[in-house]
Protein backbone atom coordinates (compact mmCIF):
# COMPACT_ATOMS: atom_id res chain seq x y z
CA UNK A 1 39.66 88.51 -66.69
CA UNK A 2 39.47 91.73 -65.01
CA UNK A 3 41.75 92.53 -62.10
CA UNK A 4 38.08 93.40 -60.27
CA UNK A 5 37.05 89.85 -61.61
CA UNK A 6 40.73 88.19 -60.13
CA UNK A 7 39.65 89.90 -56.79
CA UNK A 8 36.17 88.39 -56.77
CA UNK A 9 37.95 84.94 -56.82
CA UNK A 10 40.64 86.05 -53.96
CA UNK A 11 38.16 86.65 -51.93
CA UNK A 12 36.25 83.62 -52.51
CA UNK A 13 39.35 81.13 -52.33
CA UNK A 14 39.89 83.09 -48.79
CA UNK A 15 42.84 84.94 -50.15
CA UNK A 16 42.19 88.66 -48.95
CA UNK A 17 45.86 89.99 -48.92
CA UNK A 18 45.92 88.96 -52.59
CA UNK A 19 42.13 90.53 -53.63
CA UNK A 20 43.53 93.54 -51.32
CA UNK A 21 46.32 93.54 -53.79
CA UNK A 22 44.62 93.46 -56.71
CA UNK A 23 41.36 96.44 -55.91
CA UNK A 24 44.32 98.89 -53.76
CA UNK A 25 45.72 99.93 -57.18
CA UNK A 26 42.42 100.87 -58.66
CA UNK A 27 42.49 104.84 -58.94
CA UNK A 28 38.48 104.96 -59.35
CA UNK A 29 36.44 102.01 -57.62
CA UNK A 30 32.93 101.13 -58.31
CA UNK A 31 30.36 99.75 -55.95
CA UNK A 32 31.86 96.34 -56.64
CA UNK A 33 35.37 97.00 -56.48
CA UNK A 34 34.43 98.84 -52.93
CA UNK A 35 32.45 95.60 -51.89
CA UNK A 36 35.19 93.10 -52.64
CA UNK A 37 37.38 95.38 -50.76
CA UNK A 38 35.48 95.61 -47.55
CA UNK A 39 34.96 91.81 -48.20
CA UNK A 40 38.86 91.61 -47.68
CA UNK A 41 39.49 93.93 -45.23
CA UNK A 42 36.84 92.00 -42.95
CA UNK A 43 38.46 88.70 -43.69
CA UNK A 44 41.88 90.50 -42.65
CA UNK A 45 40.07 91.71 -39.70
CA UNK A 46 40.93 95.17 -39.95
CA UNK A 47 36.64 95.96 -39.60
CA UNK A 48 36.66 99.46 -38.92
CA UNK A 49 38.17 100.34 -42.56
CA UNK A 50 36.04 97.20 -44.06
CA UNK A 51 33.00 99.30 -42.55
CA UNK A 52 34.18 102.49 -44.63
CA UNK A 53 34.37 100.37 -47.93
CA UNK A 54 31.27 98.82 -47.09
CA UNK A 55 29.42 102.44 -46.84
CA UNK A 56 31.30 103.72 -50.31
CA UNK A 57 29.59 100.68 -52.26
CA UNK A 58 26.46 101.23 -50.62
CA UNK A 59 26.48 104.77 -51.47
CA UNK A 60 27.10 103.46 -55.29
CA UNK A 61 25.25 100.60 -55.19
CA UNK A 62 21.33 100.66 -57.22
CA UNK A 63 20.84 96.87 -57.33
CA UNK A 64 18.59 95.65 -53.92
CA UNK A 65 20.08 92.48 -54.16
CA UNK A 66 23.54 93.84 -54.17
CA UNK A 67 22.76 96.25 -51.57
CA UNK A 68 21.35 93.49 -49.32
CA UNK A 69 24.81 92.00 -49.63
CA UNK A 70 26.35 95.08 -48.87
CA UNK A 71 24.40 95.66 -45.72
CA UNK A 72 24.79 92.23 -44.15
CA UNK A 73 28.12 92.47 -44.66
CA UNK A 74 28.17 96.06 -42.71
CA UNK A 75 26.10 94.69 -40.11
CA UNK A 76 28.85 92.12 -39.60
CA UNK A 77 31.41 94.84 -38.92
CA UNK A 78 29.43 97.15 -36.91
CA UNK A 79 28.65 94.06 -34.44
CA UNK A 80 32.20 93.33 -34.21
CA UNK A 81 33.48 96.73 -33.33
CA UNK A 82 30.57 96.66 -30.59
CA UNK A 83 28.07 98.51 -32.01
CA UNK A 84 25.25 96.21 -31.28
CA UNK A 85 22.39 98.56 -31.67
CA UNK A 86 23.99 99.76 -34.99
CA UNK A 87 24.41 96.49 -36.60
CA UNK A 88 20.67 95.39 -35.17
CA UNK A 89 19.36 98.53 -37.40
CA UNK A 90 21.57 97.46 -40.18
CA UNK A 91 20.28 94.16 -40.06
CA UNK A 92 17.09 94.74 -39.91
CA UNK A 93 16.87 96.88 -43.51
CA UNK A 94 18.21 94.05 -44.89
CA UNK A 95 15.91 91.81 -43.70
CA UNK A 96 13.73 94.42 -45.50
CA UNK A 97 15.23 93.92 -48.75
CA UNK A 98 15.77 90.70 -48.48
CA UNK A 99 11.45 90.05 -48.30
CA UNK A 100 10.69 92.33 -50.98
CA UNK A 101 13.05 90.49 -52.96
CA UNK A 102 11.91 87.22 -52.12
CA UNK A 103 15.39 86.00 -51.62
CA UNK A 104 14.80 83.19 -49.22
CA UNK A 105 18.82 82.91 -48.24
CA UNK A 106 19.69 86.35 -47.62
CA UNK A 107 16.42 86.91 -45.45
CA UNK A 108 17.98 83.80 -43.32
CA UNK A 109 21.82 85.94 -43.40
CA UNK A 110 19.89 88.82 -41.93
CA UNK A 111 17.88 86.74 -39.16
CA UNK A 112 20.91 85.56 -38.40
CA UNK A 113 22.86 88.76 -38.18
CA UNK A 114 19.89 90.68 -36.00
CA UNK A 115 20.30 87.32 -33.94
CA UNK A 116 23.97 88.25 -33.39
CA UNK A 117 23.44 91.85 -32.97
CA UNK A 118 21.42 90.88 -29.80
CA UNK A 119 23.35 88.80 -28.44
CA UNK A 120 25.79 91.72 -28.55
CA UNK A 121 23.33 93.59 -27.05
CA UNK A 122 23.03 91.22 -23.92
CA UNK A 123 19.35 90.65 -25.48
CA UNK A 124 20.54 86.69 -24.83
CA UNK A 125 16.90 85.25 -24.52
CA UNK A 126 15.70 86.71 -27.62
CA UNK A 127 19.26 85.64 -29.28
CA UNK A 128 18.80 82.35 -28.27
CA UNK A 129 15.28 81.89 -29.64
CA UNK A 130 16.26 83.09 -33.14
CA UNK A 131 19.70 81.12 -33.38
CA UNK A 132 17.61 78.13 -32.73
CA UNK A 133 15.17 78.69 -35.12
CA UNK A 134 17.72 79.62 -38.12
CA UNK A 135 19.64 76.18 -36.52
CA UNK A 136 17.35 73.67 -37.48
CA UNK A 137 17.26 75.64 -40.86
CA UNK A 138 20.84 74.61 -41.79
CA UNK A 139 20.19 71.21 -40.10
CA UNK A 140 17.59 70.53 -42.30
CA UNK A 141 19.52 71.96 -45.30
CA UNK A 142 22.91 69.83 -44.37
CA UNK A 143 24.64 72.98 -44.07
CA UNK A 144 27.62 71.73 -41.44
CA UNK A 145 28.70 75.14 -41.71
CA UNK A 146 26.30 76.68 -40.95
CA UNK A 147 25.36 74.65 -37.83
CA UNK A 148 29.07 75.22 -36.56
CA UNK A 149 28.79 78.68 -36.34
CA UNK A 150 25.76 78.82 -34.75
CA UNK A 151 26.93 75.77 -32.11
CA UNK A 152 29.77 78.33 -31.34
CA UNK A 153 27.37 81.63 -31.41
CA UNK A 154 25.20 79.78 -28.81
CA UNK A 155 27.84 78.30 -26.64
CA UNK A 156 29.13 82.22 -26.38
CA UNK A 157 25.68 82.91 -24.81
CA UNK A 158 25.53 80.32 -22.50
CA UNK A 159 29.02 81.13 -21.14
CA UNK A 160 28.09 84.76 -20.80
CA UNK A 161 24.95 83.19 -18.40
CA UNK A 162 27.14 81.04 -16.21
CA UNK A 163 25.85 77.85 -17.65
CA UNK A 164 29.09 76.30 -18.42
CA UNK A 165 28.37 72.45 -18.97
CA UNK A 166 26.02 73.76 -21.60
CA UNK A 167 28.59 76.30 -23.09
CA UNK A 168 31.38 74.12 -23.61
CA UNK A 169 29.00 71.05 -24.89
CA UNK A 170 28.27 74.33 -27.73
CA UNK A 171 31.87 75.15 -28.57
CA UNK A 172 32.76 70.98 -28.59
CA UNK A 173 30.24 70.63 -31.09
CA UNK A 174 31.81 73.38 -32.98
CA UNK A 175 35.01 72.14 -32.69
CA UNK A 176 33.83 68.96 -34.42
CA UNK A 177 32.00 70.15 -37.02
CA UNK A 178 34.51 72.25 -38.42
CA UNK A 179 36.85 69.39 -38.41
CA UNK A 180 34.35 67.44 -40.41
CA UNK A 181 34.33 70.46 -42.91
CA UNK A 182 38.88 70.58 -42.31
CA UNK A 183 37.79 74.50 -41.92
CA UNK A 184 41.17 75.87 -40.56
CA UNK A 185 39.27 78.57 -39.51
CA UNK A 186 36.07 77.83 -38.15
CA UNK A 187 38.36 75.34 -35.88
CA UNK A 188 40.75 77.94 -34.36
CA UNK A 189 37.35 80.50 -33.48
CA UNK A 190 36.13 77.21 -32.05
CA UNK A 191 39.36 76.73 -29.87
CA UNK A 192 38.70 80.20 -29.07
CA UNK A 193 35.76 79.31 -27.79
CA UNK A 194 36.25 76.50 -25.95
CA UNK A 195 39.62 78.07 -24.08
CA UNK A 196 37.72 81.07 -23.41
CA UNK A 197 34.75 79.30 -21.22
CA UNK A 198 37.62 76.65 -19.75
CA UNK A 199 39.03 79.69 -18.35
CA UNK A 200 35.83 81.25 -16.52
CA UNK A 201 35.14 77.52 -15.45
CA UNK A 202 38.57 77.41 -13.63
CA UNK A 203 40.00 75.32 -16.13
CA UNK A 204 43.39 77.08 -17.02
CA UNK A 205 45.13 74.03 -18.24
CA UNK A 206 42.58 72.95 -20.89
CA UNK A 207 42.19 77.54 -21.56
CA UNK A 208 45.87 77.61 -22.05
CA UNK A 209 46.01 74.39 -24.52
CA UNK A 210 43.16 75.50 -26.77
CA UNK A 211 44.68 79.25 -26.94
CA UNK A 212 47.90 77.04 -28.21
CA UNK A 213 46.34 74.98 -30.42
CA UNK A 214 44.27 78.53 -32.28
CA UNK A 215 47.64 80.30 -31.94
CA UNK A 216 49.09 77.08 -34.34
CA UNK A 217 46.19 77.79 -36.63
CA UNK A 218 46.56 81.31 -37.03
CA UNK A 219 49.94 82.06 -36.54
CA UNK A 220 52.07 84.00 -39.42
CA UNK A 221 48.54 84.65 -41.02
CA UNK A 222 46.60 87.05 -42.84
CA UNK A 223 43.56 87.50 -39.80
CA UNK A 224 45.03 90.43 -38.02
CA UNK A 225 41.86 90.08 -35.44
CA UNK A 226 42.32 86.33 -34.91
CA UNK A 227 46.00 86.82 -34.21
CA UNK A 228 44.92 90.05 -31.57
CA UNK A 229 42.68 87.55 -30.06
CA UNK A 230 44.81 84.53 -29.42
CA UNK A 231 47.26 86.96 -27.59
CA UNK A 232 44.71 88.65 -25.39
CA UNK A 233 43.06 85.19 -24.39
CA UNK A 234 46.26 83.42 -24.16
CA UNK A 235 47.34 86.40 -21.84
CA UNK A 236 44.15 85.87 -19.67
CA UNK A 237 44.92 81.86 -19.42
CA UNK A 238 48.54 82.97 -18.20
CA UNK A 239 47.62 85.65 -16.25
CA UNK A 240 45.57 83.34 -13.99
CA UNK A 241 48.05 81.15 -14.09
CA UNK A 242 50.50 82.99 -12.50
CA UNK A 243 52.74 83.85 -15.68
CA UNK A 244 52.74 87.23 -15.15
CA UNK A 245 55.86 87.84 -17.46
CA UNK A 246 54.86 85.90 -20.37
CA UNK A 247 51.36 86.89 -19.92
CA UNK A 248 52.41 90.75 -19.99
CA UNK A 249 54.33 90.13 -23.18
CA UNK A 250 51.11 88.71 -24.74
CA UNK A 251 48.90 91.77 -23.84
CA UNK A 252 51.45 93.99 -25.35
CA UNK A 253 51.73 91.90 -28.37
CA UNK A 254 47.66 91.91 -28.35
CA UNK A 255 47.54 95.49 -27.52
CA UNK A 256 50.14 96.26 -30.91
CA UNK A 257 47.59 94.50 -33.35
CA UNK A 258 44.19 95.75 -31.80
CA UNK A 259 45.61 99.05 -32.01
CA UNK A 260 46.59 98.35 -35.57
CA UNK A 261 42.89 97.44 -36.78
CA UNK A 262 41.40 100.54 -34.22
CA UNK A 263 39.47 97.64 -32.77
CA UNK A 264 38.64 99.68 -29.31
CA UNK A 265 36.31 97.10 -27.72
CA UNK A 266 38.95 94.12 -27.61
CA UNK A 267 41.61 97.04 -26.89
CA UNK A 268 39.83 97.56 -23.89
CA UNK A 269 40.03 94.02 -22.67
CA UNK A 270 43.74 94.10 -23.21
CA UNK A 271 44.15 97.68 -21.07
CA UNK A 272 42.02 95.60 -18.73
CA UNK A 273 44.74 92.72 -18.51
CA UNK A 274 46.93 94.47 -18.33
CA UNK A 275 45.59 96.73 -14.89
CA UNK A 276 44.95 93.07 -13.34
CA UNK A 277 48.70 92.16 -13.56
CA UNK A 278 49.87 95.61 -12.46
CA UNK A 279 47.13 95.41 -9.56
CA UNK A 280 48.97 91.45 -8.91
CA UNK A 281 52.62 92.92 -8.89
CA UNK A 282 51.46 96.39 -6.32
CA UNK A 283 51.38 99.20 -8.81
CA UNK A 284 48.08 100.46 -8.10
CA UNK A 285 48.66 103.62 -9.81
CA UNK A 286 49.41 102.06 -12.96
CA UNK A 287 46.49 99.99 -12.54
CA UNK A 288 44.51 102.70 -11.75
CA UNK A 289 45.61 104.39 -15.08
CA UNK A 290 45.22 101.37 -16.99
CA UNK A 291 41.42 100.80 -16.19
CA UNK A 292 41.09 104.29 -16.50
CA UNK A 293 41.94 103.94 -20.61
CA UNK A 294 40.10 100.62 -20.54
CA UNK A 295 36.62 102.38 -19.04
CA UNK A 296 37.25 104.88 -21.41
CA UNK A 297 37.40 102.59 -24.50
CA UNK A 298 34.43 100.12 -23.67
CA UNK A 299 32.14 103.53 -23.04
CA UNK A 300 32.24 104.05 -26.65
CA UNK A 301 30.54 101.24 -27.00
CA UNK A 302 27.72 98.13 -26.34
CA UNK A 303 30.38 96.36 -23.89
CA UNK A 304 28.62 95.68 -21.48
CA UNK A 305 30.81 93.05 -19.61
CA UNK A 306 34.20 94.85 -20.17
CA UNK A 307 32.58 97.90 -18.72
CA UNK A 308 31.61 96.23 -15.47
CA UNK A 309 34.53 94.08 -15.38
CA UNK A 310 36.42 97.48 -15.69
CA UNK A 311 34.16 99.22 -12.97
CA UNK A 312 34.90 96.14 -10.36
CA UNK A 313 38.64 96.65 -10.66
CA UNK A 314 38.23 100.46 -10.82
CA UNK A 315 36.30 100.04 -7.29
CA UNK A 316 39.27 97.58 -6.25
CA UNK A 317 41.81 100.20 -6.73
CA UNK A 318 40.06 102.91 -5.47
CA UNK A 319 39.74 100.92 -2.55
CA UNK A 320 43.45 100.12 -2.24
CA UNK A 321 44.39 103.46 -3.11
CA UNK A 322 42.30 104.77 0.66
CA UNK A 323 39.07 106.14 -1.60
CA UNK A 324 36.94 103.58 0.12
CA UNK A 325 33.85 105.70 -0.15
CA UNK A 326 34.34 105.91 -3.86
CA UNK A 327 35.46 102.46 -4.03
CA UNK A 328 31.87 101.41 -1.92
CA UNK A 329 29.65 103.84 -4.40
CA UNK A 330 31.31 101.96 -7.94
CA UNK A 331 31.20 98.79 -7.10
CA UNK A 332 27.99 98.87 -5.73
CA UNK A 333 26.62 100.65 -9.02
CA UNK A 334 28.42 97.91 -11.09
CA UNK A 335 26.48 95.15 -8.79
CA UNK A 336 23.13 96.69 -9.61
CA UNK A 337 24.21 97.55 -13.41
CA UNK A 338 25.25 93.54 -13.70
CA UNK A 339 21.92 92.31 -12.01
CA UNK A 340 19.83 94.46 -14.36
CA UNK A 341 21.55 92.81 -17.39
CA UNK A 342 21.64 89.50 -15.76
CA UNK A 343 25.51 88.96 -16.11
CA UNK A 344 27.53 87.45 -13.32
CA UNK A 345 30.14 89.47 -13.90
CA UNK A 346 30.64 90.12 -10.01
CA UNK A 347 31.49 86.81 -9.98
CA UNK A 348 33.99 86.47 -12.33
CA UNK A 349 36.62 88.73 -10.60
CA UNK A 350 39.00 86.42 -10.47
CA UNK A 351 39.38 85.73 -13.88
């Protein structure tokens, strides 16, 4: 067996440091060896250099089948990083392929990632109507899966609308069907989601125990991202809380391992957190300088929430700091931005 060959079973017994391993110490890569590499690197959450492995096989690549592999794989990545738009286009050629080639299963991975490119995109009705649609697909196929990941794509959507009951009935769902399936995984993005809409909701007990019980799961593991996530939320959960010190060590820790994968979108939500407890403890300057990086960051890319969230505690600072004219003209430019994209993010200040 080929050490290309030993990868290709790494990756699909969810070992990516090992397949990483195995494809790092190859001097002259083919398309496959660059797939199976950006295959890893996206399971270790490091998405930005998956993306540049997934663009060398590509560029390699002659098969359509392979390169409809390739390209939902990209999509994947681009989405991630917050290029909505990006991934949307990306999803959409394979969705190309994928018809010409007949190829009944890879047409439904492309719906589904142009589903999840608009939802990235704030496009939630349209979202909404697909995931459905490719739902009762893997209902009527069995695939538990399958319907996990879409209960917790969904429940993301309707916690982005304000329509919590629905939201966490979603992420509940998830939460079960991934312990039907024992998917370690699946379970701790479902925790994720479950903590993050408890803590919108007002619910910081039940936010801070489901951060806990995905920071069990993916604790001293390979998912670099998952591990940057359960530190930011957790840090939002204590942060409302009150546990400023604790919840300031979590950003930092967050802010390490974002910076680590250049993931600048979730960076940006840390920079953010970490304004909001400098704003709580009367360093407005600080503050001030910390929303400054974080608007900086989330104009790179389709973010829409962090930038607004950013813009309302820009305007709060300003306002503190004696610019209340400046203070007036922001916020009231975020209100009108927030309307237009039918977010309530002007009402979730406090979190």
């Amino acid at each position: 067996m080929t050490d290309i060959e030993k990868a290709g079973l790494y990756v699909d017994q969810g070992k990516p440091s090992e397949a990483y391993k195995l494809l790092a110490k190859l001097k002259a890569p083919d398309a496959k060896a660059n797939f199976l590499t950006a295959e890893a690197l996206r399971m270790l959450g490091k998405f930005a250099e998956a993306i540049t492995g997934y663009s060398a096989a590509l560029s390699k690549a002659r098969d359509p089948e392979f390169k409809t592999e390739i390209l939902l794989g990209l999509a994947a990545c681009q989405r991630t990083l917050g290029k909505g738009e990006t991934a949307y286009k990306t999803a959409l050629e394979a969705a190309g392929l994928a018809v010409d080639l007949d190829l009944d299963e890879l047409l439904l991975g492309a719906k589904l990632e142009a589903a999840l490119a608009l939802r990235a995109m704030g496009r939630f009705d349209k979202a909404l109507t697909a995931l459905q649609e490719i739902f009762e697909v893997y209902r009527a196929n069995k695939d538990y899966q399958g319907m996990g990941y879409l209960h917790w794509a969904v429940g993301g959507i309707y916690r982005l609308q304000g329509r919590f009951d629905l939201s966490l009935y979603e992420f509940k769902s998830a939460v079960a069907l991934a312990k039907k399936q024992k998917d370690e995984t699946a379970l701790g993005y479902a925790y994720f989601g479950l903590a993050g809409v408890s803590r919108i909701a007002g619910n910081i007990a039940d936010s801070e125990k489901y951060y806990r019980l995905a920071d069990g799961i993916f604790k001293g593991g390979d998912d670099i991202f998952a591990l940057a996530y359960v530190n930011c939320g957790l840090a939002n959960a204590l942060r409302q809380k009150g546990a400023y010190d604790e919840a300031y060590l979590r950003y930092l820790k967050a802010d390490e391992l974002y910076s680590s994968i250049n993931d600048e979108p979730d960076l940006g939500f840390v920079k953010w957190g970490l304004g909001n407890i400098l704003l709580k403890r009367g360093k407005i300057k600080e503050a001030y300088a910390m929303f400054a990086q974080a608007e900086t960051l989330f104009g790179k890319y389709d973010e829409m929430r962090g930038r607004l969230l950013t813009q309302f505690s820009l305007a709060s600072a300003d306002y503190l700091l004696g610019n209340k004219r400046q203070a007036a003209l922001r916020f009231d430019r975020a209100y009108q931005l927030a309307r237009k994209e039918g977010l309530f993010t002007y009402l979730e200040m406090f979190t």
